[in-house]
PDB file of N, CA and C in Angstrom:
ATOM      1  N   UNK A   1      45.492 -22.709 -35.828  1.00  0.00           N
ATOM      2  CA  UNK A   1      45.149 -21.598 -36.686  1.00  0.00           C
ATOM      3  C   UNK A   1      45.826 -21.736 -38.042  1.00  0.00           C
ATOM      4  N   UNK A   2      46.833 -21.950 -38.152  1.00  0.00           N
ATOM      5  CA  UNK A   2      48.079 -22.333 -39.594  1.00  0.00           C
ATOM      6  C   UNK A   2      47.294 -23.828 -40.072  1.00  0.00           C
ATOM      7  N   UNK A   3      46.641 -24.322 -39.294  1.00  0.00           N
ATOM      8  CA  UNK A   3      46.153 -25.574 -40.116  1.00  0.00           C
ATOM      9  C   UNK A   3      44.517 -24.697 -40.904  1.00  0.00           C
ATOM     10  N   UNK A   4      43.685 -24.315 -40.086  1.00  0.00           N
ATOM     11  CA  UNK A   4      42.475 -23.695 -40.945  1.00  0.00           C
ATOM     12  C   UNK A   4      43.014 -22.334 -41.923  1.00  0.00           C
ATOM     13  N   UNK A   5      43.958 -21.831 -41.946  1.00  0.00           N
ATOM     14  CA  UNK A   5      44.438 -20.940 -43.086  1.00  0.00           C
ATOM     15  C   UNK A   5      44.494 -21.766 -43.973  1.00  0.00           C
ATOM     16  N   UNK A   6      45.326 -22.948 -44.068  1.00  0.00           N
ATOM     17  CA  UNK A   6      46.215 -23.726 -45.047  1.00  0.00           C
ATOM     18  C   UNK A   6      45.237 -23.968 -45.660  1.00  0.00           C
ATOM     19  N   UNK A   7      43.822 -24.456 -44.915  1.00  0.00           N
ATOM     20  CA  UNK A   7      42.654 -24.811 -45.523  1.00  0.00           C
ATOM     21  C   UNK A   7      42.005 -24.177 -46.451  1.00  0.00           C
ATOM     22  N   UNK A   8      42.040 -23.071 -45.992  1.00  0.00           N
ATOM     23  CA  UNK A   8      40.765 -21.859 -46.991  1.00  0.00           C
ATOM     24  C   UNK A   8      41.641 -21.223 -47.819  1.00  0.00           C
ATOM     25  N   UNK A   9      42.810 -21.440 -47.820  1.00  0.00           N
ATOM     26  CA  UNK A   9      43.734 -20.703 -48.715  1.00  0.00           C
ATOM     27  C   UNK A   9      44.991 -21.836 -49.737  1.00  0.00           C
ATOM     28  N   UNK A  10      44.132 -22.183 -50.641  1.00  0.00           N
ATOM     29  CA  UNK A  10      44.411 -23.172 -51.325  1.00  0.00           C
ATOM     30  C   UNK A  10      45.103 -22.679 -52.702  1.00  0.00           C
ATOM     31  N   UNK A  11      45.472 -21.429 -52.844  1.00  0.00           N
ATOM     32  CA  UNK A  11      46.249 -21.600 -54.042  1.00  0.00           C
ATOM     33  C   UNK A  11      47.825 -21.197 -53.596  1.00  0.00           C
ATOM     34  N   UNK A  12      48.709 -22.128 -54.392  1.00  0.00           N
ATOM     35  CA  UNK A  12      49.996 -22.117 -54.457  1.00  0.00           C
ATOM     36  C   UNK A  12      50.977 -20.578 -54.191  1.00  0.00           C
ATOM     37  N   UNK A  13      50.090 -19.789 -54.852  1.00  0.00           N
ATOM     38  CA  UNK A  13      50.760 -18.586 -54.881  1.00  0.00           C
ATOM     39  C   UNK A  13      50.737 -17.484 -54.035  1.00  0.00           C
ATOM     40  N   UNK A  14      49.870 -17.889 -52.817  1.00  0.00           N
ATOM     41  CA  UNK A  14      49.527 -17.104 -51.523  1.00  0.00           C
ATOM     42  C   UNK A  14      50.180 -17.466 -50.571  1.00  0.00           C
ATOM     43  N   UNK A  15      50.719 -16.684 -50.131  1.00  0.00           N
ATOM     44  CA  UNK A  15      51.725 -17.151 -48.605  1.00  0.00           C
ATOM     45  C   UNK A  15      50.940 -16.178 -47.667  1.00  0.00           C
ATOM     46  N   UNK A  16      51.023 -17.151 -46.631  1.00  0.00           N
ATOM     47  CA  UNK A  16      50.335 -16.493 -45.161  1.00  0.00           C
ATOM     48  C   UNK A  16      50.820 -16.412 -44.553  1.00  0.00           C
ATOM     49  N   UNK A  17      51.467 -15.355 -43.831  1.00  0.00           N
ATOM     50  CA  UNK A  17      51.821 -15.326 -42.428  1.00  0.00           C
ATOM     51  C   UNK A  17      51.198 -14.675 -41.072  1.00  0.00           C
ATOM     52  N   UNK A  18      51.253 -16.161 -40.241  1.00  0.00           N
ATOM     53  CA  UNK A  18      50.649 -15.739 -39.188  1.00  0.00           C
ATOM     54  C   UNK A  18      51.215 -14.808 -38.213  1.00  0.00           C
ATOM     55  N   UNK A  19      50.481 -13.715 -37.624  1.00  0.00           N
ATOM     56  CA  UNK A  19      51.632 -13.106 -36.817  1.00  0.00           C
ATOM     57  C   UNK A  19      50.589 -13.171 -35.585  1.00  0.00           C
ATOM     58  N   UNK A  20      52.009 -13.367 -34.316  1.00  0.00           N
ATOM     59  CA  UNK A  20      51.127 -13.469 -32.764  1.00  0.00           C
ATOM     60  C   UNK A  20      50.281 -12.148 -32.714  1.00  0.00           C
ATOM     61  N   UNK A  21      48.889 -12.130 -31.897  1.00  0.00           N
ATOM     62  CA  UNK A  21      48.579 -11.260 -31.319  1.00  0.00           C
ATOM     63  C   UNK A  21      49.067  -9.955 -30.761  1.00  0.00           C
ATOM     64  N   UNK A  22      49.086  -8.595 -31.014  1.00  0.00           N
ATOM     65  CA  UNK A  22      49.843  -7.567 -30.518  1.00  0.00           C
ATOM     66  C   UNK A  22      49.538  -7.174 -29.227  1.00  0.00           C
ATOM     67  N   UNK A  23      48.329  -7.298 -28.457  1.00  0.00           N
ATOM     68  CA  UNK A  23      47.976  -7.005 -27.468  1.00  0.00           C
ATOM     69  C   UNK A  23      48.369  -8.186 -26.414  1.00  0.00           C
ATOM     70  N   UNK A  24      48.966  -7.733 -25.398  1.00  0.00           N
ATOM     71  CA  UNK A  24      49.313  -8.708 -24.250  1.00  0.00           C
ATOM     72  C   UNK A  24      48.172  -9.445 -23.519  1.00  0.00           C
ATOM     73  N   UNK A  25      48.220 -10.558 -23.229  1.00  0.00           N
ATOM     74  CA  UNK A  25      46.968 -11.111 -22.142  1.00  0.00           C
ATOM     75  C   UNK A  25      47.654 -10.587 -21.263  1.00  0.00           C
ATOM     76  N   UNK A  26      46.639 -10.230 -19.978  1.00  0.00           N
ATOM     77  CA  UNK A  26      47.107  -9.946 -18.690  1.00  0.00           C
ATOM     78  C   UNK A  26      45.966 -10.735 -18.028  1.00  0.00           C
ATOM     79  N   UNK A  27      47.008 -10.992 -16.652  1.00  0.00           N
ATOM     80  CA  UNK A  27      45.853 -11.385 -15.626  1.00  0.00           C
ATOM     81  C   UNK A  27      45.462 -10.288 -15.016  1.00  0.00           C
ATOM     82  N   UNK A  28      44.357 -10.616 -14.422  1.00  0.00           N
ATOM     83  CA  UNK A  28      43.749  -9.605 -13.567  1.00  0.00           C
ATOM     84  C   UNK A  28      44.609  -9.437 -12.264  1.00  0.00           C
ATOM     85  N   UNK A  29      44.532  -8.423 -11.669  1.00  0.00           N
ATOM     86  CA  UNK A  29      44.985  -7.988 -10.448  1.00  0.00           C
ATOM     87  C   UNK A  29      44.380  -7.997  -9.034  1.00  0.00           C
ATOM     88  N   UNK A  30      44.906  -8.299  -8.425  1.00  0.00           N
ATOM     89  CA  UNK A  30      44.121  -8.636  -7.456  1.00  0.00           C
ATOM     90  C   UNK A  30      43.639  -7.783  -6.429  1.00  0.00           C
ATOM     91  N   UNK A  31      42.363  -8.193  -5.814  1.00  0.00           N
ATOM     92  CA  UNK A  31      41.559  -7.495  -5.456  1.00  0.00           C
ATOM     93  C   UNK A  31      41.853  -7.296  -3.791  1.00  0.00           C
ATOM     94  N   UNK A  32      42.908  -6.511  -4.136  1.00  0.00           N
ATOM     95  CA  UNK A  32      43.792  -5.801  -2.526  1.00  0.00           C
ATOM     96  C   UNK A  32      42.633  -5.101  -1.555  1.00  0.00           C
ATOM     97  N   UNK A  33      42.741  -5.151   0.078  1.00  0.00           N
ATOM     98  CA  UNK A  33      41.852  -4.653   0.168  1.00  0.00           C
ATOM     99  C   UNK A  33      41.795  -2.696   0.626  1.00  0.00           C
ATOM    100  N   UNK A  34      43.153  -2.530   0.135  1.00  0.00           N
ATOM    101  CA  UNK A  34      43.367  -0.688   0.090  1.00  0.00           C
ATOM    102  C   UNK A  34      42.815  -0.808  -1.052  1.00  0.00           C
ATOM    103  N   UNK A  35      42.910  -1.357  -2.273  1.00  0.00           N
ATOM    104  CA  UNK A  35      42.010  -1.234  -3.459  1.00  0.00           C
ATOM    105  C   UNK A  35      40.429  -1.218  -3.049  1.00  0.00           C
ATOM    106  N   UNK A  36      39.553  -1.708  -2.748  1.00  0.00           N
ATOM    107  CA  UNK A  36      38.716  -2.200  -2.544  1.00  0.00           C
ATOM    108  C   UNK A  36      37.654  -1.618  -1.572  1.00  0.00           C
ATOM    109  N   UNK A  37      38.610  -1.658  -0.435  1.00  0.00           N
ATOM    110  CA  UNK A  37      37.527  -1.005   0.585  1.00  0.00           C
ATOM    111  C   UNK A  37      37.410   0.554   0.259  1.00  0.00           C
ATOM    112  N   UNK A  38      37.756   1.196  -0.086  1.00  0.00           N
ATOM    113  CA  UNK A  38      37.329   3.006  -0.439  1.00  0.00           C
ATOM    114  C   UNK A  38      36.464   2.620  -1.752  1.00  0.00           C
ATOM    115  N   UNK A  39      36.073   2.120  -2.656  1.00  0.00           N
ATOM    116  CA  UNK A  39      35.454   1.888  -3.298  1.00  0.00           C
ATOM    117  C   UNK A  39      34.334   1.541  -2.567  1.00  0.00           C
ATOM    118  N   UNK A  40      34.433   0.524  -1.638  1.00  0.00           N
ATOM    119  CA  UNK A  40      32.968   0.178  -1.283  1.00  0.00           C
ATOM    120  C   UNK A  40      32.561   0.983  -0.187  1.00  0.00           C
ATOM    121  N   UNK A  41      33.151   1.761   0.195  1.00  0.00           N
ATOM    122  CA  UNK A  41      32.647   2.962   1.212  1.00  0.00           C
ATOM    123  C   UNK A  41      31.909   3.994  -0.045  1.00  0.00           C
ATOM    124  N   UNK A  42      32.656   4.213  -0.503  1.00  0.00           N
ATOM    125  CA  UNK A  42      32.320   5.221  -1.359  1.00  0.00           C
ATOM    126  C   UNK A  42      30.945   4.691  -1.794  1.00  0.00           C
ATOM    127  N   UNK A  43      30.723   3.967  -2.276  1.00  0.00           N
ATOM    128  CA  UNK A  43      29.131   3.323  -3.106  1.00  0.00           C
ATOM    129  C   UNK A  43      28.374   3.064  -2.138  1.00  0.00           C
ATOM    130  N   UNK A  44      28.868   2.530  -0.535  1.00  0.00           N
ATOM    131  CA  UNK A  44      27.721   3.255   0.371  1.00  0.00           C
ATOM    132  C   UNK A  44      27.071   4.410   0.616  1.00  0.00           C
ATOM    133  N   UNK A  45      28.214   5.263   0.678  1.00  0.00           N
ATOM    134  CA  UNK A  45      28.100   6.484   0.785  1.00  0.00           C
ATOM    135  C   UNK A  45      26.754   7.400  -0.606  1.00  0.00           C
ATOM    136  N   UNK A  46      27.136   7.329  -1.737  1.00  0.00           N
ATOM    137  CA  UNK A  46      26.517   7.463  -2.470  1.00  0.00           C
ATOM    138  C   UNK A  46      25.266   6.531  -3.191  1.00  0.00           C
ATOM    139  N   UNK A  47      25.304   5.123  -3.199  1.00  0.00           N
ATOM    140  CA  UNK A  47      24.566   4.276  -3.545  1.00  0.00           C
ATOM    141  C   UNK A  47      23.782   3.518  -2.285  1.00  0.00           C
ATOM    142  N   UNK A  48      23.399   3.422  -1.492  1.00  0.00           N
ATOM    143  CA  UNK A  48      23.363   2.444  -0.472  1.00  0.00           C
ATOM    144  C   UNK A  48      22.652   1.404  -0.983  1.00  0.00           C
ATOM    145  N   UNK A  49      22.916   0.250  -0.175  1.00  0.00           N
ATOM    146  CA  UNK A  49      22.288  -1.088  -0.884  1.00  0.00           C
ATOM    147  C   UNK A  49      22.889  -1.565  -2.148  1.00  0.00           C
ATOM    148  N   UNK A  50      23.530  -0.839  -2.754  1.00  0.00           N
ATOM    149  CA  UNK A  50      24.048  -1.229  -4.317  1.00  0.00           C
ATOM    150  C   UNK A  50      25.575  -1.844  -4.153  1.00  0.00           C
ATOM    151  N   UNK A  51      25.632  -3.244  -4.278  1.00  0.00           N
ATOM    152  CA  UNK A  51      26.950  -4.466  -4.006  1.00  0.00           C
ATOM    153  C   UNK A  51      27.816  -3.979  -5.066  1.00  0.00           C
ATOM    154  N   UNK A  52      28.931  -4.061  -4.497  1.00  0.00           N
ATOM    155  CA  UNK A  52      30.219  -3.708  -5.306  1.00  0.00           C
ATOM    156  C   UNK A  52      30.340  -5.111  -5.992  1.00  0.00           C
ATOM    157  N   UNK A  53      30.463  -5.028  -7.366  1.00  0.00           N
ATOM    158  CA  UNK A  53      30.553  -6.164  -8.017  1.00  0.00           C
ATOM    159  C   UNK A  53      31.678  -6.176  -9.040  1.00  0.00           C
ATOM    160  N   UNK A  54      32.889  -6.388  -8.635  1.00  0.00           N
ATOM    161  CA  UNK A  54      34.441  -6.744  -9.682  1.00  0.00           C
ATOM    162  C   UNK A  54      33.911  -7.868 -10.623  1.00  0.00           C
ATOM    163  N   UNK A  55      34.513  -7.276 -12.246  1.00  0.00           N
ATOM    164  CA  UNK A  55      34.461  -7.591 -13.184  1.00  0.00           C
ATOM    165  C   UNK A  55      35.772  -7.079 -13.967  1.00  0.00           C
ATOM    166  N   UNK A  56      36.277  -8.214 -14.628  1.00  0.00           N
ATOM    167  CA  UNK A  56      37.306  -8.064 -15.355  1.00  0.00           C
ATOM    168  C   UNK A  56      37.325  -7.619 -16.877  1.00  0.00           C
ATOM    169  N   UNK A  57      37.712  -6.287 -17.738  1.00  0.00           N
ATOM    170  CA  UNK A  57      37.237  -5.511 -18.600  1.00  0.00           C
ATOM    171  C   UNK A  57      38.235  -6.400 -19.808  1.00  0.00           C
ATOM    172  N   UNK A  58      37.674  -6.980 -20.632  1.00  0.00           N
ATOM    173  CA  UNK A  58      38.828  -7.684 -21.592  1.00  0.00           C
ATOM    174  C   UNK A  58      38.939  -7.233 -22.800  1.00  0.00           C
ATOM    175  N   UNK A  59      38.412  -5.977 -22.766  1.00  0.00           N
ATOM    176  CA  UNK A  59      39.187  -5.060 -24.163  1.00  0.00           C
ATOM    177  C   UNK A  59      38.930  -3.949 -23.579  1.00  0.00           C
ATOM    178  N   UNK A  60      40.032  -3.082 -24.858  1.00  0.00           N
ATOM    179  CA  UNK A  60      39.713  -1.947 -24.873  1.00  0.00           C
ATOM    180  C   UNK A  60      40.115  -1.104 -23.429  1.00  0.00           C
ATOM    181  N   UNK A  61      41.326  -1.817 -22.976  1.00  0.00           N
ATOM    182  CA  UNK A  61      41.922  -1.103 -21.976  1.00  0.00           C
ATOM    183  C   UNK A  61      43.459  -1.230 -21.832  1.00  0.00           C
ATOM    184  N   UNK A  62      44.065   0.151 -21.583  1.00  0.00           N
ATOM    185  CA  UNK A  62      45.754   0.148 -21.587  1.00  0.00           C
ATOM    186  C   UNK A  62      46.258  -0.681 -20.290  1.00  0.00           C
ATOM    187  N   UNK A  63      45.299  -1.386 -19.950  1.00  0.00           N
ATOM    188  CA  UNK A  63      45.574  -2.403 -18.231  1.00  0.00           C
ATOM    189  C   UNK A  63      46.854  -3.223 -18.620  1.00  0.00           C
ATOM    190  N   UNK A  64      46.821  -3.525 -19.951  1.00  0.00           N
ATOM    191  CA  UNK A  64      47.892  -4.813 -20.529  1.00  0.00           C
ATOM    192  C   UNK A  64      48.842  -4.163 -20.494  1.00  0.00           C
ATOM    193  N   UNK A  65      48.901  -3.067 -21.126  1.00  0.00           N
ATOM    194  CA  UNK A  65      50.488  -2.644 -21.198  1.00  0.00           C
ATOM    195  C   UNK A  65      51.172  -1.818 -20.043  1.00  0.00           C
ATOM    196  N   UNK A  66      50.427  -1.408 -18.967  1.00  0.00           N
ATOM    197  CA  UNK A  66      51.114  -1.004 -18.171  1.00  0.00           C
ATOM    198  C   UNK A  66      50.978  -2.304 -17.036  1.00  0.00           C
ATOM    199  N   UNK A  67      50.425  -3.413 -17.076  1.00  0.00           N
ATOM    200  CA  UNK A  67      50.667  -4.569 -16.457  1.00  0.00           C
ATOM    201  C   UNK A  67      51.826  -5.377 -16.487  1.00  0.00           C
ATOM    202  N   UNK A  68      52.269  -5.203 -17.956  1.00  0.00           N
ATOM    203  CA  UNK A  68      53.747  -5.690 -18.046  1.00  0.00           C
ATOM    204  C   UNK A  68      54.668  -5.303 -17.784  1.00  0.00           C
ATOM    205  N   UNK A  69      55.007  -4.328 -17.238  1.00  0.00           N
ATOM    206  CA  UNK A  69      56.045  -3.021 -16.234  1.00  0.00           C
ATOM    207  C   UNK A  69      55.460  -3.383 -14.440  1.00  0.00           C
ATOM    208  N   UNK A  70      54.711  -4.648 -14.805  1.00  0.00           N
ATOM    209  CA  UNK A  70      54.612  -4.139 -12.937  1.00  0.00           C
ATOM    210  C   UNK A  70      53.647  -3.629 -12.268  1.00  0.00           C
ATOM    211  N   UNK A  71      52.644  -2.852 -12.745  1.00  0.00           N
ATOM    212  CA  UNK A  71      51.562  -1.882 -12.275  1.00  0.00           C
ATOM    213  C   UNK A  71      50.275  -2.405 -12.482  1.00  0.00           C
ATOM    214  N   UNK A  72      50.249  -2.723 -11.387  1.00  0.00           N
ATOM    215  CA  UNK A  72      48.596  -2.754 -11.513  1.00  0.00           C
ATOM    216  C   UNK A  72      47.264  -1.885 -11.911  1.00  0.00           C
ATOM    217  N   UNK A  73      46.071  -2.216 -12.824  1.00  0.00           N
ATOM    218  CA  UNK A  73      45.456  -1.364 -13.033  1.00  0.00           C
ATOM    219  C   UNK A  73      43.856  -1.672 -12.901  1.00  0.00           C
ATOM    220  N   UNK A  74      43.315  -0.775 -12.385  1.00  0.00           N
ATOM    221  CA  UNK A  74      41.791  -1.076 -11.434  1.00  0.00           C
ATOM    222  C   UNK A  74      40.916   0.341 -12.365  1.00  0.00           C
ATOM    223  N   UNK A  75      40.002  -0.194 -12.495  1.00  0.00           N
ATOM    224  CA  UNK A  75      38.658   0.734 -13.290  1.00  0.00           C
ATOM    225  C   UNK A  75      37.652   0.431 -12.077  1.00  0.00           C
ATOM    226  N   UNK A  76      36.903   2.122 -12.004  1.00  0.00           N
ATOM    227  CA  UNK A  76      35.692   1.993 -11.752  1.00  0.00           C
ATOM    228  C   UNK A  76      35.044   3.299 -12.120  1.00  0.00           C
ATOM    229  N   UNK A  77      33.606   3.650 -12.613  1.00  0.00           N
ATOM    230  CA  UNK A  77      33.230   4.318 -13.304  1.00  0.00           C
ATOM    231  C   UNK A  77      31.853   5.274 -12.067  1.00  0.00           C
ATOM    232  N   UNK A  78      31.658   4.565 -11.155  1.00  0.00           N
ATOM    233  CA  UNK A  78      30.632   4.704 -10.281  1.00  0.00           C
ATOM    234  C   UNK A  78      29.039   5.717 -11.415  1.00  0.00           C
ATOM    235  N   UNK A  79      29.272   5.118 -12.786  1.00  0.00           N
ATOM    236  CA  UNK A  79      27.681   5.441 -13.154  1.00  0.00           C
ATOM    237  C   UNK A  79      27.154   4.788 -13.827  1.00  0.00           C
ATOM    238  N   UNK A  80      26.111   4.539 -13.664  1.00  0.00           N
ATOM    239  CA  UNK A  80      25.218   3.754 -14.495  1.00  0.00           C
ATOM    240  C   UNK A  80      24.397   4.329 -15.423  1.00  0.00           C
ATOM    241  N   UNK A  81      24.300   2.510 -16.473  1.00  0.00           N
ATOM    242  CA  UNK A  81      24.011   3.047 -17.901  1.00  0.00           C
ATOM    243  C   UNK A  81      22.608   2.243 -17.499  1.00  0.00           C
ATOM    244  N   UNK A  82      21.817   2.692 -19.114  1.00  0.00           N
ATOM    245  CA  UNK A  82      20.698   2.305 -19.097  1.00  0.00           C
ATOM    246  C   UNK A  82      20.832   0.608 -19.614  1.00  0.00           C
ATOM    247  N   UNK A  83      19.443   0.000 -19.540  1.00  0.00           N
ATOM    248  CA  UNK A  83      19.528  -1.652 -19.522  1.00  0.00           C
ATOM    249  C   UNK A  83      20.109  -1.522 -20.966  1.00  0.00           C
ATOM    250  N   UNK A  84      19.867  -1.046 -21.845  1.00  0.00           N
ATOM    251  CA  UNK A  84      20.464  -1.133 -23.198  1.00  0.00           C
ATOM    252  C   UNK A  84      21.606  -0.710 -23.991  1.00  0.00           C
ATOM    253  N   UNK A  85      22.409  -0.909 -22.711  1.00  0.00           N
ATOM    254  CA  UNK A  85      24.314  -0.451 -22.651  1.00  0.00           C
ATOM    255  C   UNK A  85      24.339   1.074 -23.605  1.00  0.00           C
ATOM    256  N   UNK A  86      23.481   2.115 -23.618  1.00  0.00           N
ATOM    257  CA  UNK A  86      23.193   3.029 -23.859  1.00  0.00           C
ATOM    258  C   UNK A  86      24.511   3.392 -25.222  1.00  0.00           C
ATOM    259  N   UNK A  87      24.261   2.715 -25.893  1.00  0.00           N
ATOM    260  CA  UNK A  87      25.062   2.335 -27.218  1.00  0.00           C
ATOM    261  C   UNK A  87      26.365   2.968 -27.080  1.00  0.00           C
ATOM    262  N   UNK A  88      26.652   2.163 -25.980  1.00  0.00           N
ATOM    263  CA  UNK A  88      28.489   2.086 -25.704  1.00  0.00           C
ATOM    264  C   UNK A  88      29.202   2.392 -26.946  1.00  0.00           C
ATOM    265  N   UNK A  89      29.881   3.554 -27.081  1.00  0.00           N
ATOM    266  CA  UNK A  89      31.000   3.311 -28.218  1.00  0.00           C
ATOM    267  C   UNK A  89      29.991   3.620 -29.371  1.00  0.00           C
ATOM    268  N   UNK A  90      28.781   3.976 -29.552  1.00  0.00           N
ATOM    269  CA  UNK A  90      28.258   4.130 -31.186  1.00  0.00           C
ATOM    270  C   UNK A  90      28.465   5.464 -31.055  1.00  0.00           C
ATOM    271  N   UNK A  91      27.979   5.925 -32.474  1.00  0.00           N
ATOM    272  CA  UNK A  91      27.456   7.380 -32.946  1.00  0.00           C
ATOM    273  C   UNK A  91      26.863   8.470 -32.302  1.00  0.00           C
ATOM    274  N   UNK A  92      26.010   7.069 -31.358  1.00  0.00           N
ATOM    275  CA  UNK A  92      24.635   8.020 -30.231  1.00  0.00           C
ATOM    276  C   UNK A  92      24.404   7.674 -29.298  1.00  0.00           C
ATOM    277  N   UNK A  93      25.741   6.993 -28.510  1.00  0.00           N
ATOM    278  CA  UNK A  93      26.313   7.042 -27.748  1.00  0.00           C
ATOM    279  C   UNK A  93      25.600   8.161 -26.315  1.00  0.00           C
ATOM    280  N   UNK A  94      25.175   7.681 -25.285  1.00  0.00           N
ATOM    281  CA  UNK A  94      24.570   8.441 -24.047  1.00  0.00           C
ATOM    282  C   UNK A  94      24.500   7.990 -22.730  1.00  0.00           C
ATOM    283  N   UNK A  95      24.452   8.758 -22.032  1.00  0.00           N
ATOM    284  CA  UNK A  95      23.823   8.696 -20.497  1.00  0.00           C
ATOM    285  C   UNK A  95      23.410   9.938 -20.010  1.00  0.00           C
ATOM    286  N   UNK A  96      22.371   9.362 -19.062  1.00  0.00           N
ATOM    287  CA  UNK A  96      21.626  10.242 -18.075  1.00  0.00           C
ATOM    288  C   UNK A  96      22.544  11.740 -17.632  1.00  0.00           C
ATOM    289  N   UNK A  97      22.367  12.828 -17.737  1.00  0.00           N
ATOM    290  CA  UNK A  97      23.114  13.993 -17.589  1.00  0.00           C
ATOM    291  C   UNK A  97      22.776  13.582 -15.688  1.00  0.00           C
ATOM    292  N   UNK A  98      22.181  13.340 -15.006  1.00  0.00           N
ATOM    293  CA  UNK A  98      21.981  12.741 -13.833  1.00  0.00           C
ATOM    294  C   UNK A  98      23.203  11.778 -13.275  1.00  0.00           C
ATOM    295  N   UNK A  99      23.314  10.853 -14.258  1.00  0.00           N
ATOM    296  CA  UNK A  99      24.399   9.788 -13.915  1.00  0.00           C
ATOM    297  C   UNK A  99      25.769  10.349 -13.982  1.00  0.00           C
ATOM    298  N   UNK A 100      25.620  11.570 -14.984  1.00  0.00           N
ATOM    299  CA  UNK A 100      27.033  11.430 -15.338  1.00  0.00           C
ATOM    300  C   UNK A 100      27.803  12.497 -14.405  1.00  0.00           C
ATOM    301  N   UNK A 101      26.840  13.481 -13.669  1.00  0.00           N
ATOM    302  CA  UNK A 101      26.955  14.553 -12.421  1.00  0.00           C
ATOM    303  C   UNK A 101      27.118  13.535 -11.001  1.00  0.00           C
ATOM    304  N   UNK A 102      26.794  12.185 -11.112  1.00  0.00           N
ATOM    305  CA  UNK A 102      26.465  10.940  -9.620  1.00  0.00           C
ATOM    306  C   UNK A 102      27.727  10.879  -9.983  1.00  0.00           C
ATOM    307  N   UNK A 103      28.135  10.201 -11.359  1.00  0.00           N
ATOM    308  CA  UNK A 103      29.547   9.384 -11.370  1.00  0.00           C
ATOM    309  C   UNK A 103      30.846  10.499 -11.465  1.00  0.00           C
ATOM    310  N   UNK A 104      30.724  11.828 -11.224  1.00  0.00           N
ATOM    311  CA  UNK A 104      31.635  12.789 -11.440  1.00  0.00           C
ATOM    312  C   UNK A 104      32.159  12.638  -9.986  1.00  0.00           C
ATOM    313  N   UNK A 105      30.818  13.159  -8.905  1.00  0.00           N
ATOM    314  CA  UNK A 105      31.032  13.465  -7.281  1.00  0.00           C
ATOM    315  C   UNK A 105      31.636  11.850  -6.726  1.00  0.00           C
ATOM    316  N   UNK A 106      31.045  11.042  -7.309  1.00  0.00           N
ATOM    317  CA  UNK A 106      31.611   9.239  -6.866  1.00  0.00           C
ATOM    318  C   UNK A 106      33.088   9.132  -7.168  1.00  0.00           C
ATOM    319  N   UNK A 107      33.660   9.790  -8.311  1.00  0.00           N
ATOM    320  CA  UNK A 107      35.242   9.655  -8.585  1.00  0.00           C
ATOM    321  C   UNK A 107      36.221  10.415  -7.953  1.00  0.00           C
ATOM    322  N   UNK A 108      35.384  11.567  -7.500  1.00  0.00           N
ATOM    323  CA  UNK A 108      35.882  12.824  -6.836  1.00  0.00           C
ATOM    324  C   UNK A 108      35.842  12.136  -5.481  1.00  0.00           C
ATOM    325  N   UNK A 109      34.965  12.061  -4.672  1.00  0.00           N
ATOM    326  CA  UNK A 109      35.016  11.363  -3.648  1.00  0.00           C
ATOM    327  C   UNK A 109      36.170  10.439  -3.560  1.00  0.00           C
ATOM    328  N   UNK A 110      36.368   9.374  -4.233  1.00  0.00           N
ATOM    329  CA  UNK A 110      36.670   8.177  -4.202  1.00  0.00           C
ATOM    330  C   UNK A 110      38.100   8.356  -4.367  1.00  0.00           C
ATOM    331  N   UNK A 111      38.923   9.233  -5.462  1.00  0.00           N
ATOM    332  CA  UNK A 111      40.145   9.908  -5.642  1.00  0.00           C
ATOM    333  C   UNK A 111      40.517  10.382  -4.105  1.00  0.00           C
ATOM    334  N   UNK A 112      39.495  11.149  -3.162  1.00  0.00           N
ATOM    335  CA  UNK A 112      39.681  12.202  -2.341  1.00  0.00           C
ATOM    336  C   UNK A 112      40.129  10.742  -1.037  1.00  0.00           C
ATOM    337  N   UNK A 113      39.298   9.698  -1.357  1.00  0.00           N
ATOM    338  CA  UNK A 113      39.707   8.971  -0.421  1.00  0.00           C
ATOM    339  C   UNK A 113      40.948   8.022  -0.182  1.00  0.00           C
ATOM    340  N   UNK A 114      41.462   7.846  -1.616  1.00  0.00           N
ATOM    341  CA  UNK A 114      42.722   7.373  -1.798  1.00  0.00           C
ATOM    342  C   UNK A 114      43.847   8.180  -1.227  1.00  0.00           C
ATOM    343  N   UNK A 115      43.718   9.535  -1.615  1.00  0.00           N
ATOM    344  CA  UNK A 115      45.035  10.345  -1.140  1.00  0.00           C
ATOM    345  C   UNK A 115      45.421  10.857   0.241  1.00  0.00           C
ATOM    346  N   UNK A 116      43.756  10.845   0.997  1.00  0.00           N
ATOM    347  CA  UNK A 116      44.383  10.676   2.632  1.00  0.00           C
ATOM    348  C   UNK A 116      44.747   9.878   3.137  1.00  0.00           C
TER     349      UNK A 116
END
């Protein structure tokens, strides 16, 4: 990276400094199966037929910094968006008032099953 700066930044009187990345890499956590199995009960329960499918979220989550203390951290949202990532994060930004009443009772559930 200090070699393609040096490159595009060719006059004498500019100093660059590179600074590391602020956000931590983390590895993912592993897929325990007290993690795991109430999740996939749960999406029977409410989804049937629909495969629990782990995916690792690489932004835009505090997973890094409470990973470096030790703690593991697991997302799941139990609702679905439309095929056109229902403009995640824009202006106009949506989902199904349907999905978002499925994925309320799916977290509720799913919370309810962790704590017994």
């Amino acid at each position: 990276m200090r070699d393609t700066l040096q490159r595009v930044v060719n006059d004498p009187g500019v100093h660059v400094k590179v600074i590391e990345p602020l956000d931590p890499v983390v590895a993912a956590p592993p897929l325990r199966n007290d993690v795991m199995q109430p999740i996939e009960e749960v999406t029977r329960q409410f989804y049937p037929g629909i495969p629990v499918v782990p995916v690792m979220q690489a932004a835009a989550t505090d997973a890094a910094y409470i990973a470096a203390a030790g703690i593991p951290s697991y997302g799941v949202s139990g609702m679905f968006l439309d095929p056109d990532q229902s403009n995640v994060h824009g202006l106009n930004e949506r989902i199904r008032v349907q999905s978002l009443y499925d994925g309320r009772d799916f977290l509720y559930a799913l919370v309810r099953r962790y704590v017994n």
